[in-house]
PDB file of N, CA and C in Angstrom:
ATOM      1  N   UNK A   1       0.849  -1.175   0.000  1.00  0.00           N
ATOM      2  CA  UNK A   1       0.000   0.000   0.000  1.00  0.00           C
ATOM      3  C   UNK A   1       0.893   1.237   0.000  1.00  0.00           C
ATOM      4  N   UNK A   2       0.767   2.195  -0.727  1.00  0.00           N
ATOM      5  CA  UNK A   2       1.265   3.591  -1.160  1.00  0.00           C
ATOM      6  C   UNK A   2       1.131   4.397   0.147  1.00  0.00           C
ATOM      7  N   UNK A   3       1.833   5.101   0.737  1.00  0.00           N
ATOM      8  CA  UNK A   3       1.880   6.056   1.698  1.00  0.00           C
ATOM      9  C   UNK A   3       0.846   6.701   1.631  1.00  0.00           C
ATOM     10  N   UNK A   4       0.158   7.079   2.405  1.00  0.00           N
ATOM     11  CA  UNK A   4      -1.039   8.229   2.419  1.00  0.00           C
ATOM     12  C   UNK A   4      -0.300   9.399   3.192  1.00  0.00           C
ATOM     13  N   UNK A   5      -0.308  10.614   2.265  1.00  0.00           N
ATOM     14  CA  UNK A   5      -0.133  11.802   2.753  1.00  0.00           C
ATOM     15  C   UNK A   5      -0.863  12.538   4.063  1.00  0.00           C
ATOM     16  N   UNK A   6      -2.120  12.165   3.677  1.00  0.00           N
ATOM     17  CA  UNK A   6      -3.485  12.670   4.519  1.00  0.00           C
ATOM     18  C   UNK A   6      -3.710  11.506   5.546  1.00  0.00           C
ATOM     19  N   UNK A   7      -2.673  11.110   5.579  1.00  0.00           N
ATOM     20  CA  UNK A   7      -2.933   9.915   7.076  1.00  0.00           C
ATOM     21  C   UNK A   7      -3.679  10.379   8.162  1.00  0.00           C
ATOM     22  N   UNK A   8      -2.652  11.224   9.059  1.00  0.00           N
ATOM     23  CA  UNK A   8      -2.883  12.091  10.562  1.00  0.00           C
ATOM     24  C   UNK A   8      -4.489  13.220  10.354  1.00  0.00           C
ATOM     25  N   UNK A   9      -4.163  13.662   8.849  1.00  0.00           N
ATOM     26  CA  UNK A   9      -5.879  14.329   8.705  1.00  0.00           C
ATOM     27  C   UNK A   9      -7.113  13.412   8.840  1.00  0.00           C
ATOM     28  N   UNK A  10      -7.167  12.603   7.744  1.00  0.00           N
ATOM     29  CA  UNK A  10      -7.900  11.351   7.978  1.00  0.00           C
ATOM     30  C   UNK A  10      -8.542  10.406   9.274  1.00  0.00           C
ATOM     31  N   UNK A  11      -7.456  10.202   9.663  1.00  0.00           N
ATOM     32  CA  UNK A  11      -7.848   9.382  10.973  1.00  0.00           C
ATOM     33  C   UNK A  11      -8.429  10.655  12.112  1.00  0.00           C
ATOM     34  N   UNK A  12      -8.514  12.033  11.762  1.00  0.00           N
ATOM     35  CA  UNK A  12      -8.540  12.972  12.794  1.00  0.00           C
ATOM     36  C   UNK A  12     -10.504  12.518  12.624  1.00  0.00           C
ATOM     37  N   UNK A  13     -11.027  12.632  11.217  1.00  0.00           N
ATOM     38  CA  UNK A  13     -12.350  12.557  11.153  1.00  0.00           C
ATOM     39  C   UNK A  13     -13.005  11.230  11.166  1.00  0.00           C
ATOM     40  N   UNK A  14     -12.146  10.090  10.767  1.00  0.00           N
ATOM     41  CA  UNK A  14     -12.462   8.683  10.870  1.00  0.00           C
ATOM     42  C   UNK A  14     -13.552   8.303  11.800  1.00  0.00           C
ATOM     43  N   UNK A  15     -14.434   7.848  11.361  1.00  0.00           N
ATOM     44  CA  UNK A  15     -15.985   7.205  11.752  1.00  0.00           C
ATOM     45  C   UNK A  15     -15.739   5.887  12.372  1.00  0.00           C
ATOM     46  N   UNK A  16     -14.792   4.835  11.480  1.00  0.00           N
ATOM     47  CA  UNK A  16     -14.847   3.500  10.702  1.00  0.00           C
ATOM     48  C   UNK A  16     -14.451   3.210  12.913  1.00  0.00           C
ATOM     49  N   UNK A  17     -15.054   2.285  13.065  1.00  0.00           N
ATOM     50  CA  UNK A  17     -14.872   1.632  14.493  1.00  0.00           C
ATOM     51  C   UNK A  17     -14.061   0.614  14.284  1.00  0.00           C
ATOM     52  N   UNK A  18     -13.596  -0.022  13.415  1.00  0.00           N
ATOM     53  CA  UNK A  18     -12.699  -1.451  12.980  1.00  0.00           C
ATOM     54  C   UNK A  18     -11.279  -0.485  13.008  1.00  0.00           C
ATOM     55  N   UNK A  19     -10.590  -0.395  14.377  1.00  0.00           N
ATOM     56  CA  UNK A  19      -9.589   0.204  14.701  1.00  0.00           C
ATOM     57  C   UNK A  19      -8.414  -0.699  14.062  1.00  0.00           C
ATOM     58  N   UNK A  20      -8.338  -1.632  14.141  1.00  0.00           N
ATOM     59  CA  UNK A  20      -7.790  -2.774  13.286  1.00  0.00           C
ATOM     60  C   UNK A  20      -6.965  -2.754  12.225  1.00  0.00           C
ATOM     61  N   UNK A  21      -7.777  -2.229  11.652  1.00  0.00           N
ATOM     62  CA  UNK A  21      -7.704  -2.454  10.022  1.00  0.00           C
ATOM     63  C   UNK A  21      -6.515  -1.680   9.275  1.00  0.00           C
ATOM     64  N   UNK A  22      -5.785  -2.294   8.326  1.00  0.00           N
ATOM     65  CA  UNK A  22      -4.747  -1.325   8.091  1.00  0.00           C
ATOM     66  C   UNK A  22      -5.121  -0.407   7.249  1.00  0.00           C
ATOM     67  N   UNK A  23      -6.135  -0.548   6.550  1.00  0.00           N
ATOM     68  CA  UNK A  23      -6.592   1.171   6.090  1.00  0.00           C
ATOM     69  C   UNK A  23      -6.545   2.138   6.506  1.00  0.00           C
ATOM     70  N   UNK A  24      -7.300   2.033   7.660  1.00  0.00           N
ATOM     71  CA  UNK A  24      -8.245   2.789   8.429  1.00  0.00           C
ATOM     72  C   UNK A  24      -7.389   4.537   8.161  1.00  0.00           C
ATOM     73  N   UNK A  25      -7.606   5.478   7.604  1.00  0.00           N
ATOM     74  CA  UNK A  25      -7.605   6.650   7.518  1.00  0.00           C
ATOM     75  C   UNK A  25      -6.800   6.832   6.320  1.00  0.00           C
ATOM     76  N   UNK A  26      -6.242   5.511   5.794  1.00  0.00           N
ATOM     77  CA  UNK A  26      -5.960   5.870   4.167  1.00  0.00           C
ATOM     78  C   UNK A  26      -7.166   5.521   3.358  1.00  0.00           C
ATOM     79  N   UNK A  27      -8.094   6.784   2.668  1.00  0.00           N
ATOM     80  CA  UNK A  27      -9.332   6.438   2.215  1.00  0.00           C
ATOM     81  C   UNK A  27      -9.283   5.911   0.948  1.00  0.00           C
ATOM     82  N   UNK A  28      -8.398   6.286   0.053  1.00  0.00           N
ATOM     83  CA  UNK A  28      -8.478   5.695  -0.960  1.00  0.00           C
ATOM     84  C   UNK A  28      -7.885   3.992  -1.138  1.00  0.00           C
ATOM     85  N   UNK A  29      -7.232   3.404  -0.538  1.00  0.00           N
ATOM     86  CA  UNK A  29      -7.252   2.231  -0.143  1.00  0.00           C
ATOM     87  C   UNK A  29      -8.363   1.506   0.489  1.00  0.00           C
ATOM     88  N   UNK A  30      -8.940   2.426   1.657  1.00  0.00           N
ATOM     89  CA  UNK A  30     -10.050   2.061   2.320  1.00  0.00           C
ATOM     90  C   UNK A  30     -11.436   1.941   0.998  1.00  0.00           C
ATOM     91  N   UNK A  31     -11.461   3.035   0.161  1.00  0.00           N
ATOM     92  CA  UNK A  31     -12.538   2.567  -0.546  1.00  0.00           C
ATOM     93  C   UNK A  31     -12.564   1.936  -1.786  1.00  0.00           C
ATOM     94  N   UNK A  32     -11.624   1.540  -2.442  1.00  0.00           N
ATOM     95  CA  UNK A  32     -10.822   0.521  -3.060  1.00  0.00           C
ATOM     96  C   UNK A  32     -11.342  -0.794  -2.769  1.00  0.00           C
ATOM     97  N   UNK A  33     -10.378  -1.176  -1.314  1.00  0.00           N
ATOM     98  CA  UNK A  33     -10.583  -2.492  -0.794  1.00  0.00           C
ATOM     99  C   UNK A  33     -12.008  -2.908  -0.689  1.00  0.00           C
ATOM    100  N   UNK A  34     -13.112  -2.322  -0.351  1.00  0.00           N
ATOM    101  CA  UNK A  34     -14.405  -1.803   0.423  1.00  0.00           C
ATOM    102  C   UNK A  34     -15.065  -2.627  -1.355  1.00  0.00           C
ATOM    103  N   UNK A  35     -14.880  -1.310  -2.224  1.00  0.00           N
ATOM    104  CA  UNK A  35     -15.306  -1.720  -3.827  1.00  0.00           C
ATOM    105  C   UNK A  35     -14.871  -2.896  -4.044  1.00  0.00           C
ATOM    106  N   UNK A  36     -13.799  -3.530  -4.314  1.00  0.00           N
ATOM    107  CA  UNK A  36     -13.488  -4.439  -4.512  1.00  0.00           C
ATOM    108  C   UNK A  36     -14.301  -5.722  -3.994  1.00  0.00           C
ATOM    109  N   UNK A  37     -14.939  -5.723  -2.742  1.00  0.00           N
ATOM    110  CA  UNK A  37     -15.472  -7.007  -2.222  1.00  0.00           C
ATOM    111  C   UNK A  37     -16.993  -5.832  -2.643  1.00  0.00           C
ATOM    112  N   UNK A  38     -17.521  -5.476  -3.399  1.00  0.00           N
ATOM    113  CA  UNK A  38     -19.120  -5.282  -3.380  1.00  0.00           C
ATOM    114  C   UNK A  38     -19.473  -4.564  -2.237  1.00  0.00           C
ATOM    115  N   UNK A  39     -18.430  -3.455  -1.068  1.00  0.00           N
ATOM    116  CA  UNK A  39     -18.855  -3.019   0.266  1.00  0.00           C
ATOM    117  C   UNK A  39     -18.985  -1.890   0.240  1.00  0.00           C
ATOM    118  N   UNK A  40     -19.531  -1.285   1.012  1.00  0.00           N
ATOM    119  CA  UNK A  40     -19.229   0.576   1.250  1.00  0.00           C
ATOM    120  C   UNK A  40     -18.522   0.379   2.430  1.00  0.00           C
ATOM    121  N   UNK A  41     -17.496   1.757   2.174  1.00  0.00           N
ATOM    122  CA  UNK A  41     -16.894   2.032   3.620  1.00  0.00           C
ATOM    123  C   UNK A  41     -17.298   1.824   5.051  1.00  0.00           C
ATOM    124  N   UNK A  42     -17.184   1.883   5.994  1.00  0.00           N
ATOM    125  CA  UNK A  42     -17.844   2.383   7.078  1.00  0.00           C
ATOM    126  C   UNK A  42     -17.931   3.590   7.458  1.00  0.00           C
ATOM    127  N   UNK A  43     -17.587   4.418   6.845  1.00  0.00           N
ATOM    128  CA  UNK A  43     -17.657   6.199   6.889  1.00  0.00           C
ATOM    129  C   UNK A  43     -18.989   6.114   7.022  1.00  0.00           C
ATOM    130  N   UNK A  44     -19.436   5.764   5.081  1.00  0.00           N
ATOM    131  CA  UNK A  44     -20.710   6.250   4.764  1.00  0.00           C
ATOM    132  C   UNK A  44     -21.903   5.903   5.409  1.00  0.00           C
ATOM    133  N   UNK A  45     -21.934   4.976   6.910  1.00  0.00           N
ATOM    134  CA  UNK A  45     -22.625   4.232   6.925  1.00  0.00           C
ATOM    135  C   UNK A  45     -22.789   5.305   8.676  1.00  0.00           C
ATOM    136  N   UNK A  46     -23.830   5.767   9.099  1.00  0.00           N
ATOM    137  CA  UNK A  46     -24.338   6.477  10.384  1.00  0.00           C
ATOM    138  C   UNK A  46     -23.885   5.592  11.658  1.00  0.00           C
ATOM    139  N   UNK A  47     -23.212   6.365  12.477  1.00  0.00           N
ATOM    140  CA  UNK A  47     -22.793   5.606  13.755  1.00  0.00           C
ATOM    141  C   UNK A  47     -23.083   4.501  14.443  1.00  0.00           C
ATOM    142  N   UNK A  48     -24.607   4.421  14.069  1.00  0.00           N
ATOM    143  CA  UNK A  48     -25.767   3.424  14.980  1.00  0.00           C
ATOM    144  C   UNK A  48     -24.931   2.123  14.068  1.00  0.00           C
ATOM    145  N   UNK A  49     -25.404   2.262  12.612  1.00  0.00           N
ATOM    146  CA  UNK A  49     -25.451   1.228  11.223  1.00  0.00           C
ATOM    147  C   UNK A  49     -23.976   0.822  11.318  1.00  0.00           C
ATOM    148  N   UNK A  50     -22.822   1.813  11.582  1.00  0.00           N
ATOM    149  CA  UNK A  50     -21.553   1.380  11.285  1.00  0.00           C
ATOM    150  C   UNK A  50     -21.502  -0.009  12.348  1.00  0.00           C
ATOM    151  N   UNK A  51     -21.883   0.285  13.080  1.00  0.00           N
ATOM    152  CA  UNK A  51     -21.083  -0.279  14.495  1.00  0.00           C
ATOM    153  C   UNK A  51     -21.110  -1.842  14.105  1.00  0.00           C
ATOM    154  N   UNK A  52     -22.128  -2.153  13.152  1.00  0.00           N
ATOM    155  CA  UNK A  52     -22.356  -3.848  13.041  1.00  0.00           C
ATOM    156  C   UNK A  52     -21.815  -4.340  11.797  1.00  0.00           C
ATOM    157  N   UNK A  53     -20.807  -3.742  11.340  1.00  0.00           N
ATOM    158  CA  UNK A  53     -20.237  -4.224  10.088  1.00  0.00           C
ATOM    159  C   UNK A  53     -20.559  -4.965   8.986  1.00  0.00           C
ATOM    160  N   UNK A  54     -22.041  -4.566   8.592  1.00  0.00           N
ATOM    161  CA  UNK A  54     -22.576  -5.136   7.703  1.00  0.00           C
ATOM    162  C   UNK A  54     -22.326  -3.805   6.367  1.00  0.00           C
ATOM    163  N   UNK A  55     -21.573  -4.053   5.744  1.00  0.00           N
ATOM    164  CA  UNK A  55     -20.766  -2.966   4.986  1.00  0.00           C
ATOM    165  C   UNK A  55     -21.607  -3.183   3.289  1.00  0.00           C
ATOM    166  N   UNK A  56     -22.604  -4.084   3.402  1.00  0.00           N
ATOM    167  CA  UNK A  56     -23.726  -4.257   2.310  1.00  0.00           C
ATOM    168  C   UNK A  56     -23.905  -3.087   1.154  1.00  0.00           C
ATOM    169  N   UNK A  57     -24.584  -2.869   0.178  1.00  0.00           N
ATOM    170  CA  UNK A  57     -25.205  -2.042  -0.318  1.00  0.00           C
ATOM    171  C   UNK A  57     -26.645  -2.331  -0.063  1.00  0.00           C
ATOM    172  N   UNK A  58     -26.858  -3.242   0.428  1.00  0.00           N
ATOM    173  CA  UNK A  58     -28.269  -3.674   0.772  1.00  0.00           C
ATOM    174  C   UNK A  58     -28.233  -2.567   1.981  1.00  0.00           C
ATOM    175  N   UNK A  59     -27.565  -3.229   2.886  1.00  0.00           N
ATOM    176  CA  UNK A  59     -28.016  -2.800   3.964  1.00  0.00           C
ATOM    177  C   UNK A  59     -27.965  -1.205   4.177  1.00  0.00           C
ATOM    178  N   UNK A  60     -27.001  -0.507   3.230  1.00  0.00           N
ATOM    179  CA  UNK A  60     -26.847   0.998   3.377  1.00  0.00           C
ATOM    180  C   UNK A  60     -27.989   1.221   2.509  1.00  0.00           C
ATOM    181  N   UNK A  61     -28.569   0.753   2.293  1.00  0.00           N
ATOM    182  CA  UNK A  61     -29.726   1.258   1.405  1.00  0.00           C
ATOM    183  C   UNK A  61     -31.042   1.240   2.550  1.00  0.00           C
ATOM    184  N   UNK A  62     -31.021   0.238   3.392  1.00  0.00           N
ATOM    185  CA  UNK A  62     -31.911  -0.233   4.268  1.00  0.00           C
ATOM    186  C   UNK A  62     -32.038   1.064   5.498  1.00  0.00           C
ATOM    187  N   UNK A  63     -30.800   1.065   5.913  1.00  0.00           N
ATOM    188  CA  UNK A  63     -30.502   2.035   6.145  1.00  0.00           C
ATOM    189  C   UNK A  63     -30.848   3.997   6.475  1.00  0.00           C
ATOM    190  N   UNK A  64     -30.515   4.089   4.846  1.00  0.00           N
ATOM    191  CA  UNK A  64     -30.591   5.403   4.590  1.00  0.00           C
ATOM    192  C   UNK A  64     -31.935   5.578   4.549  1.00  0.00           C
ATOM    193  N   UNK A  65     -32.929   4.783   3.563  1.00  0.00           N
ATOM    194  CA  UNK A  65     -34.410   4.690   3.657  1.00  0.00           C
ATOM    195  C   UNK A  65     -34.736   4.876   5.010  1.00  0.00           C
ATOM    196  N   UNK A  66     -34.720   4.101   6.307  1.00  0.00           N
ATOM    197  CA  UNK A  66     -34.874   4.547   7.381  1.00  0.00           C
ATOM    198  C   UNK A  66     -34.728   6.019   8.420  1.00  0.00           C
ATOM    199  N   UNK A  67     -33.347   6.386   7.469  1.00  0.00           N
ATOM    200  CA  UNK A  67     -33.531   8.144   8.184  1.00  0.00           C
ATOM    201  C   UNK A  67     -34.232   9.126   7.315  1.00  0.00           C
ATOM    202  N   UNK A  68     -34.804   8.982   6.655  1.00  0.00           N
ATOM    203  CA  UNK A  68     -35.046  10.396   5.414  1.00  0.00           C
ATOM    204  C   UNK A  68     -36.670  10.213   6.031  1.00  0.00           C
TER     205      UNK A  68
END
């Protein structure tokens, strides 16, 4: 993985609860990897929704319908 410049910025706003992960605040890796398996980030996904790592398009759809 390529250095992320915007590391220390990134992780300052980081949502994603999977502290883990070696992405985590390099986003363009993060949403790469994410695309690659059919997932959305955990950014895009509201605090409550992130927390259960169902990183779906189903489920962000399930989701978003629920707050609007």
């Amino acid at each position: 993985m390529a250095k992320c410049e915007q590391l220390k910025k990134n992780l300052e706003g980081c949502t994603c609860t999977y502290t883990a992960c070696e992405r985590r605040g390099a986003c363009c890796a993060c949403v790469a990897h994410h695309r690659g398996v059919g997932q959305l980030p955990g950014c895009f996904f509201p605090p409550e929704a992130e927390k259960d790592y169902d990183r779906s398009a189903r489920h962000y759809v399930e989701v978003m319908r629920g707050r609007v």
